[in-house]
PDB file of N, CA and C in Angstrom:
ATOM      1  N   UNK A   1      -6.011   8.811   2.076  1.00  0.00           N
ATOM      2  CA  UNK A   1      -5.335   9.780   1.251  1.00  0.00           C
ATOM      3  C   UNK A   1      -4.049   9.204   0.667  1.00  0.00           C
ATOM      4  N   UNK A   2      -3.196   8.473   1.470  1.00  0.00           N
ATOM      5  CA  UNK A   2      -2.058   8.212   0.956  1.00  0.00           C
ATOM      6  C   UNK A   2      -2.207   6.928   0.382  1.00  0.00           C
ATOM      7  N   UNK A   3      -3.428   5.890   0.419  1.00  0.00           N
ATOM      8  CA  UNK A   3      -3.935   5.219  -0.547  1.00  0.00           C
ATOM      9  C   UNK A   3      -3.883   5.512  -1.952  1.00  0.00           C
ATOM     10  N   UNK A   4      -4.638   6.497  -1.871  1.00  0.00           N
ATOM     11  CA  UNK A   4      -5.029   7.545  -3.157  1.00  0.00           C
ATOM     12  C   UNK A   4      -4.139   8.088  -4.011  1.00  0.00           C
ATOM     13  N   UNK A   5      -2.840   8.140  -2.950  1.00  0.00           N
ATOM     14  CA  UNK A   5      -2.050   8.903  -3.974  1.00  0.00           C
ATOM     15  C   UNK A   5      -1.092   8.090  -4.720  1.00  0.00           C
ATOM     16  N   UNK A   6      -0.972   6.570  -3.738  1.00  0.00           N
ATOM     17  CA  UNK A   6       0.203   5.798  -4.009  1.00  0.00           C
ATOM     18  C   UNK A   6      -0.718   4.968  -5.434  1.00  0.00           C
ATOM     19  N   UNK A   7      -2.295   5.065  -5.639  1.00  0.00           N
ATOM     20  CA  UNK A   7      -2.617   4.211  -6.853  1.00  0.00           C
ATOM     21  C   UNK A   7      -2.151   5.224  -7.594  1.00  0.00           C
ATOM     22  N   UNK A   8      -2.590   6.184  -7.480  1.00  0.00           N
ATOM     23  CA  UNK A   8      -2.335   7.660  -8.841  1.00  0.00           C
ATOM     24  C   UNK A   8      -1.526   6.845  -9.733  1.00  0.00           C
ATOM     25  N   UNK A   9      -0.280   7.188  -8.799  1.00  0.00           N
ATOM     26  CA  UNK A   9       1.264   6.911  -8.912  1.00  0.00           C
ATOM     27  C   UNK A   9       1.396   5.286  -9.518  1.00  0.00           C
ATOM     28  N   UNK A  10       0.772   4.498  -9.221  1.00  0.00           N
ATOM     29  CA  UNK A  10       0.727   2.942  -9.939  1.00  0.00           C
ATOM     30  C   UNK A  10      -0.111   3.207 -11.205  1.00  0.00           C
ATOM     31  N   UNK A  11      -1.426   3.791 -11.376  1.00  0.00           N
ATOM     32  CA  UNK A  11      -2.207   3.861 -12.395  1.00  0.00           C
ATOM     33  C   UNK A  11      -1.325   4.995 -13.418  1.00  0.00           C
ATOM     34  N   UNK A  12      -0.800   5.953 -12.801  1.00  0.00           N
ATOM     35  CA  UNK A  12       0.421   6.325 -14.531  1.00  0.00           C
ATOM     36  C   UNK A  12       1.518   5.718 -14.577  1.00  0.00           C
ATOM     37  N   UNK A  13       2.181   5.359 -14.037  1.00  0.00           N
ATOM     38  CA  UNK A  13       3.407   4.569 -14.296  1.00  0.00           C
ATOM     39  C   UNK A  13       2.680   3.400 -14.858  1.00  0.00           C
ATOM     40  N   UNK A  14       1.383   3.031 -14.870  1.00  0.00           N
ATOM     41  CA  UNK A  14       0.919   1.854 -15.564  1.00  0.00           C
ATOM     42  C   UNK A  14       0.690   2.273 -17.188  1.00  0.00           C
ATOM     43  N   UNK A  15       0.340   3.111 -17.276  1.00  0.00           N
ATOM     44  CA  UNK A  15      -0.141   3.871 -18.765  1.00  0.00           C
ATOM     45  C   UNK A  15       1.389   4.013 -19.224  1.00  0.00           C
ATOM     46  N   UNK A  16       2.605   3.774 -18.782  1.00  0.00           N
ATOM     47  CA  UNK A  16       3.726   4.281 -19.744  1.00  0.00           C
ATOM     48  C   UNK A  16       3.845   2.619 -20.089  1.00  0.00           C
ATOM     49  N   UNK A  17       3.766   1.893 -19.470  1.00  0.00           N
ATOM     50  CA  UNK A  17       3.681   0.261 -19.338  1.00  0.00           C
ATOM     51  C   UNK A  17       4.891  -0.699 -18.789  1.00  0.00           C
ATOM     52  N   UNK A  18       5.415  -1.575 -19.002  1.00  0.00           N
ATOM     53  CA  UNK A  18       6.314  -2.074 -18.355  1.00  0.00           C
ATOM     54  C   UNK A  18       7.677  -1.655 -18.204  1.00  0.00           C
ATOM     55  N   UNK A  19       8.653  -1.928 -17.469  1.00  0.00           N
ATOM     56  CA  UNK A  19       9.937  -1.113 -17.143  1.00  0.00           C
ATOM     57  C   UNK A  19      10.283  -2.078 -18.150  1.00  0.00           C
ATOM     58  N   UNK A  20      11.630  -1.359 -18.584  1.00  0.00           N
ATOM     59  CA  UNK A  20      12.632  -1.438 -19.487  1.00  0.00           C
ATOM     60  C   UNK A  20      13.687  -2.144 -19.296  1.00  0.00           C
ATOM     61  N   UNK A  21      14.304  -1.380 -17.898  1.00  0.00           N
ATOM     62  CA  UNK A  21      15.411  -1.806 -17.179  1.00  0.00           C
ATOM     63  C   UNK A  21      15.180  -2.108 -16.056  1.00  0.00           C
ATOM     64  N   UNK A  22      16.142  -2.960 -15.468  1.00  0.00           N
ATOM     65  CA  UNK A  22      16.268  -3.494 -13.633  1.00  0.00           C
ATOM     66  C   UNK A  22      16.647  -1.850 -12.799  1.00  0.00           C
ATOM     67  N   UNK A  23      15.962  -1.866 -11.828  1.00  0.00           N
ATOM     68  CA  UNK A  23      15.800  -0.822 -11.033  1.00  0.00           C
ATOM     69  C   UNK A  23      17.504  -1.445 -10.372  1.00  0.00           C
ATOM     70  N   UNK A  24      18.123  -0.041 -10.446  1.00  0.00           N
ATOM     71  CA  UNK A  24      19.419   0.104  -9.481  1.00  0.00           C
ATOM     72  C   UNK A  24      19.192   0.113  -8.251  1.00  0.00           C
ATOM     73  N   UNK A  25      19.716  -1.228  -7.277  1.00  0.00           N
ATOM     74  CA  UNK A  25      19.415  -1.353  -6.272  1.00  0.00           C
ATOM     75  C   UNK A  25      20.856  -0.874  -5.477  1.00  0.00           C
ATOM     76  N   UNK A  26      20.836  -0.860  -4.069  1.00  0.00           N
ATOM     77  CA  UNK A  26      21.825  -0.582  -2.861  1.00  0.00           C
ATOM     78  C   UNK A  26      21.345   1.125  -2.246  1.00  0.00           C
ATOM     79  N   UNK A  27      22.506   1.415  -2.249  1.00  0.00           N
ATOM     80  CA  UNK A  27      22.568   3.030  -0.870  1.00  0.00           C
ATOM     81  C   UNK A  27      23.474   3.633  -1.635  1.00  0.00           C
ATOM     82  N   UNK A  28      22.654   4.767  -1.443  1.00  0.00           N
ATOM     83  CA  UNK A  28      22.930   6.022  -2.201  1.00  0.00           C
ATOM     84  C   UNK A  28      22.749   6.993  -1.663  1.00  0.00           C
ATOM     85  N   UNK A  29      23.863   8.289  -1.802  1.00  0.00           N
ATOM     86  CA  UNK A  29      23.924   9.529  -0.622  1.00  0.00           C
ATOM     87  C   UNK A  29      22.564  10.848  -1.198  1.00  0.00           C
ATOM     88  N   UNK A  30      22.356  11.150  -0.667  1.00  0.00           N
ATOM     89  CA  UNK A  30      21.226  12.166  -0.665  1.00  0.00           C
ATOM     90  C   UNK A  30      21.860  13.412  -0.657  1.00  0.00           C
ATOM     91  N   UNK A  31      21.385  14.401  -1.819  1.00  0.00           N
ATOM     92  CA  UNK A  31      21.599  15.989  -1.755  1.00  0.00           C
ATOM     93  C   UNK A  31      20.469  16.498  -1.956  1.00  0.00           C
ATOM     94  N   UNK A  32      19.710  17.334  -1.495  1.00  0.00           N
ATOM     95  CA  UNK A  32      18.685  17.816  -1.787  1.00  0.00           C
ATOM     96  C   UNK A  32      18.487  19.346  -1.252  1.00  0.00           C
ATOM     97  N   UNK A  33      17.329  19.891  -1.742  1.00  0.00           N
ATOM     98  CA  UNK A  33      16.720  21.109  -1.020  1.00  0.00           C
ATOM     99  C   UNK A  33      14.898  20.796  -0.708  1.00  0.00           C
ATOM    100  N   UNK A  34      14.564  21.718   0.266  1.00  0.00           N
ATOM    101  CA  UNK A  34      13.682  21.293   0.986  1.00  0.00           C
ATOM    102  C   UNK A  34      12.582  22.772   0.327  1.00  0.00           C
ATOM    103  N   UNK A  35      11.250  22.632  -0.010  1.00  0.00           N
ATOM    104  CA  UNK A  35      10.348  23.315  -0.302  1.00  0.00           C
ATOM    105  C   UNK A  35      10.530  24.702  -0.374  1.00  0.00           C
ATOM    106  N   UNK A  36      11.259  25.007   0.802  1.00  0.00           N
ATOM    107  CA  UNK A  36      11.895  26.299   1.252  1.00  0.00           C
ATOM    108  C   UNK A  36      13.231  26.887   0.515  1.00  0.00           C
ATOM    109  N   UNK A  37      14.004  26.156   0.214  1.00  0.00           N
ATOM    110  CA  UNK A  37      15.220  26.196  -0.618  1.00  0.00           C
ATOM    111  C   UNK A  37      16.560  25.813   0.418  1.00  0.00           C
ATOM    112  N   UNK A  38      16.150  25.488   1.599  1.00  0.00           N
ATOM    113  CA  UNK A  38      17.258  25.285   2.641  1.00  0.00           C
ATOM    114  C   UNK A  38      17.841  23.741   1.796  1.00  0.00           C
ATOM    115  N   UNK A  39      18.914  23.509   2.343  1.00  0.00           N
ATOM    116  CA  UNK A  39      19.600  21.956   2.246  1.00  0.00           C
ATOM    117  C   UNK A  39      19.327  21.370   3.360  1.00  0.00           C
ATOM    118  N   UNK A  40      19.369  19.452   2.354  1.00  0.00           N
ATOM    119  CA  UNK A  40      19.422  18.570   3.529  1.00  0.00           C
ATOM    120  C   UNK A  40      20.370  17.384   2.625  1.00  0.00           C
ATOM    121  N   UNK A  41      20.795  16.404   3.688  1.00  0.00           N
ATOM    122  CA  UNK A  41      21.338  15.303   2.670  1.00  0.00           C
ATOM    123  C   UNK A  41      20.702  14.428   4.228  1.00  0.00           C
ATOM    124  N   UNK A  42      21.858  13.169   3.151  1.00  0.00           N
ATOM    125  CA  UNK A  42      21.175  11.931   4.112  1.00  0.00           C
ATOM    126  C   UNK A  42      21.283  10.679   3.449  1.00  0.00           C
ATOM    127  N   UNK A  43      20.751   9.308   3.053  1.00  0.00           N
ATOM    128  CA  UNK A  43      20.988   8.166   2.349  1.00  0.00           C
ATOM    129  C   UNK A  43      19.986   7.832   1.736  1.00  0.00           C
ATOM    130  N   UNK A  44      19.466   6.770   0.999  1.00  0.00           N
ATOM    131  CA  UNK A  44      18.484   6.332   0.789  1.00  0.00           C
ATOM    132  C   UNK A  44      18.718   4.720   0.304  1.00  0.00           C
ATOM    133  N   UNK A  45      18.285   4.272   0.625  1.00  0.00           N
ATOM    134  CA  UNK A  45      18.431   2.573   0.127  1.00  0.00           C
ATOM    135  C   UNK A  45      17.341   2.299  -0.662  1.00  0.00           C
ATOM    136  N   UNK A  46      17.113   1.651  -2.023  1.00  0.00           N
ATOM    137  CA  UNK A  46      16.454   1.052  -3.019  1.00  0.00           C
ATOM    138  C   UNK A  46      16.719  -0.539  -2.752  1.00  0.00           C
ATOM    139  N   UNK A  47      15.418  -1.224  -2.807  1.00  0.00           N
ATOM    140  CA  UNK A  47      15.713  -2.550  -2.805  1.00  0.00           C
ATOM    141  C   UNK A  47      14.598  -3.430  -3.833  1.00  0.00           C
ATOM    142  N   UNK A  48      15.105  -4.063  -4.540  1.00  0.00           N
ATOM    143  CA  UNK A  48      14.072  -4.667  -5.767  1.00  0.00           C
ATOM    144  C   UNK A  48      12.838  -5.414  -4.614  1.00  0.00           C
ATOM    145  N   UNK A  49      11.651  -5.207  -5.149  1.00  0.00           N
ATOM    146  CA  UNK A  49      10.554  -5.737  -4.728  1.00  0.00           C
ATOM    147  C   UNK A  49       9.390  -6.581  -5.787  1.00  0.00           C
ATOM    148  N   UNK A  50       9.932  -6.420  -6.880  1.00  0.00           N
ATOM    149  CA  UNK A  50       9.403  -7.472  -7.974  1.00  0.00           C
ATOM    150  C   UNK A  50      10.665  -7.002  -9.127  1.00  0.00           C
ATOM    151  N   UNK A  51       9.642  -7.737  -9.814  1.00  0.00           N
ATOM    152  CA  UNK A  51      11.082  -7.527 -11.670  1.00  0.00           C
ATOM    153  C   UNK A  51      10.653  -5.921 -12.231  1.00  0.00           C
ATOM    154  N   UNK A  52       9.523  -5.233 -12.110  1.00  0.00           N
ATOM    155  CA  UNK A  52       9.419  -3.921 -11.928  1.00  0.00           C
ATOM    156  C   UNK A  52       9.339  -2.601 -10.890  1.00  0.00           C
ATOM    157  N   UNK A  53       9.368  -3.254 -10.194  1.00  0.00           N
ATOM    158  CA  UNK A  53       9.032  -2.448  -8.873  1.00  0.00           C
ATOM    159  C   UNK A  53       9.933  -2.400  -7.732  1.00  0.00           C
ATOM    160  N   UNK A  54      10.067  -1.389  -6.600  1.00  0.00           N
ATOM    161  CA  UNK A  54      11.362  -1.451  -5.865  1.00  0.00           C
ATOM    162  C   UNK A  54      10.387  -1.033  -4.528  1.00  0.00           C
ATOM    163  N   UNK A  55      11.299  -0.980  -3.160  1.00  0.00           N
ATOM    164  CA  UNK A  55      11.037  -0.333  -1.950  1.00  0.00           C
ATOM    165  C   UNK A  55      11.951   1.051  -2.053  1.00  0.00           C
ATOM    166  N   UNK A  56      12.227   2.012  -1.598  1.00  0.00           N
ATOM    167  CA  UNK A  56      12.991   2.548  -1.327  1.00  0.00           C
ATOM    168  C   UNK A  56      12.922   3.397   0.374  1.00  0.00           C
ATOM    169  N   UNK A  57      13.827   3.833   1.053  1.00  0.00           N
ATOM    170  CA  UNK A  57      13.760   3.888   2.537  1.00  0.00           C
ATOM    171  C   UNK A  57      15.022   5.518   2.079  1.00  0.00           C
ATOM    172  N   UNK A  58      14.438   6.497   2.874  1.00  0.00           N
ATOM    173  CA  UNK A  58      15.198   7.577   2.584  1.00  0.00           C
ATOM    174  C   UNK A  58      15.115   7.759   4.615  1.00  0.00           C
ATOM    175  N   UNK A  59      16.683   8.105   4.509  1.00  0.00           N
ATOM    176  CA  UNK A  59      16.771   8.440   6.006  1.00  0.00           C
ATOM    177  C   UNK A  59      17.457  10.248   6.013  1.00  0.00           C
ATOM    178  N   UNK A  60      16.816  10.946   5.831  1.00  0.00           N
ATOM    179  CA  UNK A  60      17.350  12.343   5.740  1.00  0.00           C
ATOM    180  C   UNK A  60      17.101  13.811   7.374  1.00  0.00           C
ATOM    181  N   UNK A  61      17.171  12.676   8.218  1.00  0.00           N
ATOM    182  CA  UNK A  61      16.637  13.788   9.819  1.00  0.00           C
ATOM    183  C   UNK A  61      15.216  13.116   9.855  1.00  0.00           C
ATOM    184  N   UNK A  62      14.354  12.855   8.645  1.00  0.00           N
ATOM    185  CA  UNK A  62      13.330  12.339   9.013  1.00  0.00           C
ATOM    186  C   UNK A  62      13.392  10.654   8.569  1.00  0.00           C
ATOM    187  N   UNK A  63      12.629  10.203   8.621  1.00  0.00           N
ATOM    188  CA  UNK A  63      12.616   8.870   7.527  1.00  0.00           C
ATOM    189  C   UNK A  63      11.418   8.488   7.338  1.00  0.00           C
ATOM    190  N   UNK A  64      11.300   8.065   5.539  1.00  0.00           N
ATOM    191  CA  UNK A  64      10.543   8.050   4.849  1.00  0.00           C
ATOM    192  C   UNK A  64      10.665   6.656   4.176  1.00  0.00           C
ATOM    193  N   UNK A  65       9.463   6.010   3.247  1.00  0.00           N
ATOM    194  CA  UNK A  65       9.449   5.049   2.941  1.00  0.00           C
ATOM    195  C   UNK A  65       8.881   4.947   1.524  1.00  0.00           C
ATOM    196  N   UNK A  66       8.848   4.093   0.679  1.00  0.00           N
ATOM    197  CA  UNK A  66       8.120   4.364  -0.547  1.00  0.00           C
ATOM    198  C   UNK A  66       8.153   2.826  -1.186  1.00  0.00           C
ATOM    199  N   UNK A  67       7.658   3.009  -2.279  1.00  0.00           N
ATOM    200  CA  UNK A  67       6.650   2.517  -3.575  1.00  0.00           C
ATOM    201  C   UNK A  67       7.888   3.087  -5.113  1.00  0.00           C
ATOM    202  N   UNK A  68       8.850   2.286  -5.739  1.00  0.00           N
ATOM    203  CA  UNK A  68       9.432   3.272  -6.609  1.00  0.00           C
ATOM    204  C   UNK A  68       9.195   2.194  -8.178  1.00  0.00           C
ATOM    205  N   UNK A  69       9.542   2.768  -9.442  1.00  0.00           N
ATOM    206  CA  UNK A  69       9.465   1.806 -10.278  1.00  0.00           C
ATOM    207  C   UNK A  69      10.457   2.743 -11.592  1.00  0.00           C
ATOM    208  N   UNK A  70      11.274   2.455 -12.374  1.00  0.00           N
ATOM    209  CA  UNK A  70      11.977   2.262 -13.094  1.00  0.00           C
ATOM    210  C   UNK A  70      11.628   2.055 -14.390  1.00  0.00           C
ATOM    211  N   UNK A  71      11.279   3.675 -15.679  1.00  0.00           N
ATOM    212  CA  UNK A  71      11.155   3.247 -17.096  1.00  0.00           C
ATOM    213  C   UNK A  71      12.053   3.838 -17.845  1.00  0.00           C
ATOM    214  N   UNK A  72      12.282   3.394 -18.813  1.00  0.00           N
ATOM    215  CA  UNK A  72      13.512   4.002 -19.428  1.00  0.00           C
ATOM    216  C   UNK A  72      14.449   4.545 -18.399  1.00  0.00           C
ATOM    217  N   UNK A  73      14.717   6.181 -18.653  1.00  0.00           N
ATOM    218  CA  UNK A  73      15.670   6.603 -17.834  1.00  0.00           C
ATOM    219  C   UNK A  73      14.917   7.618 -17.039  1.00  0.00           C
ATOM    220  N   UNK A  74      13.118   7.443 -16.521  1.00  0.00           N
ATOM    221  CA  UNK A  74      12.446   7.727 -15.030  1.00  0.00           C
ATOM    222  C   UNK A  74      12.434   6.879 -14.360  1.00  0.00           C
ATOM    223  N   UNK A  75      12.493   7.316 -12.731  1.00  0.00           N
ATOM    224  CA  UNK A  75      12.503   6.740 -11.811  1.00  0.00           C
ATOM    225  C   UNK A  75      10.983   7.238 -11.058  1.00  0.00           C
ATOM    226  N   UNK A  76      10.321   6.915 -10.299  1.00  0.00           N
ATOM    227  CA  UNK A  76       9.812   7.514  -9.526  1.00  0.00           C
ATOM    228  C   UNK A  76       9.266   6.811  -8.347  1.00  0.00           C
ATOM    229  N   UNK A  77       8.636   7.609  -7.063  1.00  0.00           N
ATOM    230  CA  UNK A  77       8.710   6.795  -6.249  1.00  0.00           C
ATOM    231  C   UNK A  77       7.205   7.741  -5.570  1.00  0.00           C
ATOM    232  N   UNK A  78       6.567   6.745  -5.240  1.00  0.00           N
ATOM    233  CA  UNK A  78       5.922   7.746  -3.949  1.00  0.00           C
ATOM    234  C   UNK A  78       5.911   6.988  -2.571  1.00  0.00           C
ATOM    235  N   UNK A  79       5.785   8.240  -1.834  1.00  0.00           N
ATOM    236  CA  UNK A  79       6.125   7.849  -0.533  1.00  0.00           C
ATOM    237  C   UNK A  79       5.697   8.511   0.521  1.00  0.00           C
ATOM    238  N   UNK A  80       5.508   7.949   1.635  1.00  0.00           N
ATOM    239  CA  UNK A  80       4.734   8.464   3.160  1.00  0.00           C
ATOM    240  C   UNK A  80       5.988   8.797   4.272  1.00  0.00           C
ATOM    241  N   UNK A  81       6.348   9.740   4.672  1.00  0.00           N
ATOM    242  CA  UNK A  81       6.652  10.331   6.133  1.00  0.00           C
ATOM    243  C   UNK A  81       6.704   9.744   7.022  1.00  0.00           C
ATOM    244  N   UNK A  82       7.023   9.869   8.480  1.00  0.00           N
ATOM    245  CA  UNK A  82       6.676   8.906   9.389  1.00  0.00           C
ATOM    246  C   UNK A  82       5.751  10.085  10.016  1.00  0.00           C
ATOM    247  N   UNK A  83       5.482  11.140   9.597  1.00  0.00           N
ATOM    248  CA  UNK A  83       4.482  12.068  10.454  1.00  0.00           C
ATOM    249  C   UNK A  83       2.868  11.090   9.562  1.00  0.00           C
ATOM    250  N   UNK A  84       3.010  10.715   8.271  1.00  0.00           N
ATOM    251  CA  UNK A  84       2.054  10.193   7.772  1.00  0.00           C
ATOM    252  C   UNK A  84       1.646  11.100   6.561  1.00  0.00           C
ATOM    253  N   UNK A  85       2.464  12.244   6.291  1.00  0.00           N
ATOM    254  CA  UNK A  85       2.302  12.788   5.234  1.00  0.00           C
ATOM    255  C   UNK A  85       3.034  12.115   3.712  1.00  0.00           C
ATOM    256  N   UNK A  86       2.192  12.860   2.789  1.00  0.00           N
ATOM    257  CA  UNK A  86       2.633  11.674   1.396  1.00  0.00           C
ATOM    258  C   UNK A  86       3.424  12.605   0.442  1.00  0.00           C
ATOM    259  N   UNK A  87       3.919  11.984  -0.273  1.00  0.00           N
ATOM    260  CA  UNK A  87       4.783  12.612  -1.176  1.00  0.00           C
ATOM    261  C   UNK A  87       4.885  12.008  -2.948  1.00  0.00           C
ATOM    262  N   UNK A  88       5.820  12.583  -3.453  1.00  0.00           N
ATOM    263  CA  UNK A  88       5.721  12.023  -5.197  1.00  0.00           C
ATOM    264  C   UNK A  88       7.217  12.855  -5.213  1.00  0.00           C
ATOM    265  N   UNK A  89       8.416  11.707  -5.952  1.00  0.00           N
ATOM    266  CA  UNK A  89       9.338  12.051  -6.605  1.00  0.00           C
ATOM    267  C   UNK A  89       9.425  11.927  -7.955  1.00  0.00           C
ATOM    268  N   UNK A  90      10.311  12.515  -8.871  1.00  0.00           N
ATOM    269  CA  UNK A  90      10.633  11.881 -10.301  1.00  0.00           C
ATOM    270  C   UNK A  90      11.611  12.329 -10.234  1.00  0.00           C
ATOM    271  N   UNK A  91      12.285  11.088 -10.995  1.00  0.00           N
ATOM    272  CA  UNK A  91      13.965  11.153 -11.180  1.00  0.00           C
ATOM    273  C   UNK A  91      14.008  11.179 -12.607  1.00  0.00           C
ATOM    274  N   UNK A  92      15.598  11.855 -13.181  1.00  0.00           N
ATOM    275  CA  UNK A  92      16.038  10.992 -14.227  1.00  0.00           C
ATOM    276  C   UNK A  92      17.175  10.672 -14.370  1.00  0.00           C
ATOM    277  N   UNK A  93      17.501   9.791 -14.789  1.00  0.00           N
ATOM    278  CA  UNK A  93      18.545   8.670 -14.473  1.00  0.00           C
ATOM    279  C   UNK A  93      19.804   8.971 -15.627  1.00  0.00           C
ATOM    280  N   UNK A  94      20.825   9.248 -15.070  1.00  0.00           N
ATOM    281  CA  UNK A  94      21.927   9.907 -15.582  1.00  0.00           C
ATOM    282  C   UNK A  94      22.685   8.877 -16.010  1.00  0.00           C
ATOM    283  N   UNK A  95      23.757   8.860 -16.831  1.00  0.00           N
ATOM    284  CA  UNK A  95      24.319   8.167 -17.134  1.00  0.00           C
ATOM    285  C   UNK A  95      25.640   7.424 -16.609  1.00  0.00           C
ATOM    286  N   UNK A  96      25.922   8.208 -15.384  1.00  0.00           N
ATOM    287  CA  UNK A  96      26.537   7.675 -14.195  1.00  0.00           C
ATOM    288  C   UNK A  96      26.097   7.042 -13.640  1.00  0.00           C
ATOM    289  N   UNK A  97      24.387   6.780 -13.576  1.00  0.00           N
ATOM    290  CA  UNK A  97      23.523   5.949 -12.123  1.00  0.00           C
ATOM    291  C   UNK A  97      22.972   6.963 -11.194  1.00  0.00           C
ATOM    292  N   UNK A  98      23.791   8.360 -11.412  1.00  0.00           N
ATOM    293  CA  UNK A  98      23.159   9.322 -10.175  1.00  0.00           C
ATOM    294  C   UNK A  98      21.777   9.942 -10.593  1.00  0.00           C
ATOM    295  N   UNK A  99      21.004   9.579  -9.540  1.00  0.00           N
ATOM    296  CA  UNK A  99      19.505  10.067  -9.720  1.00  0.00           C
ATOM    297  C   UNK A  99      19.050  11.356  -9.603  1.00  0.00           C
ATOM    298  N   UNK A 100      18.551  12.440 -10.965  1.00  0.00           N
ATOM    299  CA  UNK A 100      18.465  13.590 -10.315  1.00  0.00           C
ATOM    300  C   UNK A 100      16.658  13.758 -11.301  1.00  0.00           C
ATOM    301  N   UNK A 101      16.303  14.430  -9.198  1.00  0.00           N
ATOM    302  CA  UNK A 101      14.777  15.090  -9.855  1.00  0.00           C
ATOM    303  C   UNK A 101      14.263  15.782  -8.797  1.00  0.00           C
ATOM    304  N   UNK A 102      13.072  16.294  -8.678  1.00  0.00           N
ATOM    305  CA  UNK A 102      11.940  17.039  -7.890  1.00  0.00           C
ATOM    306  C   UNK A 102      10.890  16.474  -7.055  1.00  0.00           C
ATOM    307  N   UNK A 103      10.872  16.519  -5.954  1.00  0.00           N
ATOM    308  CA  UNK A 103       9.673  15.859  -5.530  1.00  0.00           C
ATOM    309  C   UNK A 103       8.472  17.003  -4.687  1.00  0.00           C
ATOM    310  N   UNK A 104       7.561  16.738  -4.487  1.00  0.00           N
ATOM    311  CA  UNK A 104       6.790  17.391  -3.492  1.00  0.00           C
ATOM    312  C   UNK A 104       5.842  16.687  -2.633  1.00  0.00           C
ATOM    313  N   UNK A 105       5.161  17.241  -1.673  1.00  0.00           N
ATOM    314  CA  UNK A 105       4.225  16.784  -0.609  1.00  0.00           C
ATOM    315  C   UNK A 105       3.186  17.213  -0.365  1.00  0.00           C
ATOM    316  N   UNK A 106       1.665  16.108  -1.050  1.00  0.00           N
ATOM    317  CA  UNK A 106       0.905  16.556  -0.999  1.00  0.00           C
ATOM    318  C   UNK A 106       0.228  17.733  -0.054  1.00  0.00           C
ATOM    319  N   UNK A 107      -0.929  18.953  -0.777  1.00  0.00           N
ATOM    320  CA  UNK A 107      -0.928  19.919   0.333  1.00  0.00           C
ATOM    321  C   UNK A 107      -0.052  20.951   0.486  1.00  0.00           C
ATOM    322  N   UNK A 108       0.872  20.850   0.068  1.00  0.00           N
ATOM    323  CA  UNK A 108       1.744  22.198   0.299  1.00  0.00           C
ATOM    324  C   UNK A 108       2.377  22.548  -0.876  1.00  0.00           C
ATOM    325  N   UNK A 109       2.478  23.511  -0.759  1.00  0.00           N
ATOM    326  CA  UNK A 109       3.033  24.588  -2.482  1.00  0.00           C
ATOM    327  C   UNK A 109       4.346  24.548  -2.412  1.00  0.00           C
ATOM    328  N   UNK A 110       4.700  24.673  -3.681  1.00  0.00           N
ATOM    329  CA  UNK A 110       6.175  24.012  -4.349  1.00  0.00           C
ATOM    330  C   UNK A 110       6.686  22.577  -4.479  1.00  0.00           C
ATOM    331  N   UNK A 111       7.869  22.903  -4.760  1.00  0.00           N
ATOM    332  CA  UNK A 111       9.070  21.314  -4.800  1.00  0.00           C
ATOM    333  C   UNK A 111      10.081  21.774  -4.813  1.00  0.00           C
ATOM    334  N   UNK A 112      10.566  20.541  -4.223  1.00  0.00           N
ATOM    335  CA  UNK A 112      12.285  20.527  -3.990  1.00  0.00           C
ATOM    336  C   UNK A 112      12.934  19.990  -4.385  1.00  0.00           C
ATOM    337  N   UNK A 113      14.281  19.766  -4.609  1.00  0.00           N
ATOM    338  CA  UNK A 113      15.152  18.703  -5.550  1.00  0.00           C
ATOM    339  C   UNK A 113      15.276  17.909  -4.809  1.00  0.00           C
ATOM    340  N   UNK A 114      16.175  16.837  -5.295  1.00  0.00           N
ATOM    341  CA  UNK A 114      17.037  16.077  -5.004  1.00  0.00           C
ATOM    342  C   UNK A 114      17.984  15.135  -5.949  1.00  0.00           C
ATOM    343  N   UNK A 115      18.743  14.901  -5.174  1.00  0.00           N
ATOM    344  CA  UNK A 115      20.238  14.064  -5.851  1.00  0.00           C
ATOM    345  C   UNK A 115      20.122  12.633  -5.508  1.00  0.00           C
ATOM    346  N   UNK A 116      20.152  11.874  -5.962  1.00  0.00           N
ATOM    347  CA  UNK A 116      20.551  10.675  -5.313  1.00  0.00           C
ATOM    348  C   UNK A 116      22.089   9.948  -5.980  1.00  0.00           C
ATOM    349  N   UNK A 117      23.165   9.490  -5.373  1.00  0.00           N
ATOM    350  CA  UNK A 117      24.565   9.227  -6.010  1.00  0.00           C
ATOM    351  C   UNK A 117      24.854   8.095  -5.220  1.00  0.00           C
ATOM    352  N   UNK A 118      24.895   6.834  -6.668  1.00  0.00           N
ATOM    353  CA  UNK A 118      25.553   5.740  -6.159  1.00  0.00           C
ATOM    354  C   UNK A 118      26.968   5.780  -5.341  1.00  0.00           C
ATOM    355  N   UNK A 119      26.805   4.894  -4.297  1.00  0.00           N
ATOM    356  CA  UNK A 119      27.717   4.600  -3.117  1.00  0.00           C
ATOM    357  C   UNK A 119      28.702   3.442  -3.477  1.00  0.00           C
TER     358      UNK A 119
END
């Protein structure tokens, strides 16, 4: 399943075609809301993993891992849980560097935000 979801996620970010810009790498603070509308924060580290493509590691009470890539001014990332559940973010990339978008988790209804703000 989380095979499945992480090509999705490579096969459209492939149809927009190559990134534009270098993915903003380091640690960045986390604001978000959770499916429910409660808050959470927490960090997340981006680290280049080719000339298009990144890792990113979100530590928010849980920690999560991902797959992210960088076009114009989207970001997106998908990513697995450590329970093993999968997920899909999209960002868009502000003109400060601070990352703001929605993500959700496969299987369950709705989405939640999040912030991401260079450190």
């Amino acid at each position: 399943m989380k095979n499945r979801v992480l090509a999705c996620l490579a096969a459209t970010l492939g149809l927009i075609g190559a990134a534009q810009a270098q993915v903003a790498t380091g640690t960045y603070t986390v604001e978000g809301t959770n499916l429910d509308g409660s808050a959470y924060g927490g960090t997340a580290t981006i680290e280049l993993s080719s000339d298009t493509t990144c890792h990113i590691h979100w530590s928010t009470g849980t920690e999560s891992d991902g797959i992210c890539m960088l076009y114009d001014n989207a970001f997106a990332a998908g990513y697995v849980f450590e329970t093993g559940a999968v997920g899909l973010v999209v960002y868009q990339v502000m003109d400060d560097g601070t990352l703001e978008g929605a993500w959700t988790i496969d299987g369950q209804s709705g989405s939640g935000t999040e912030r991401l703000i260079p450190q």
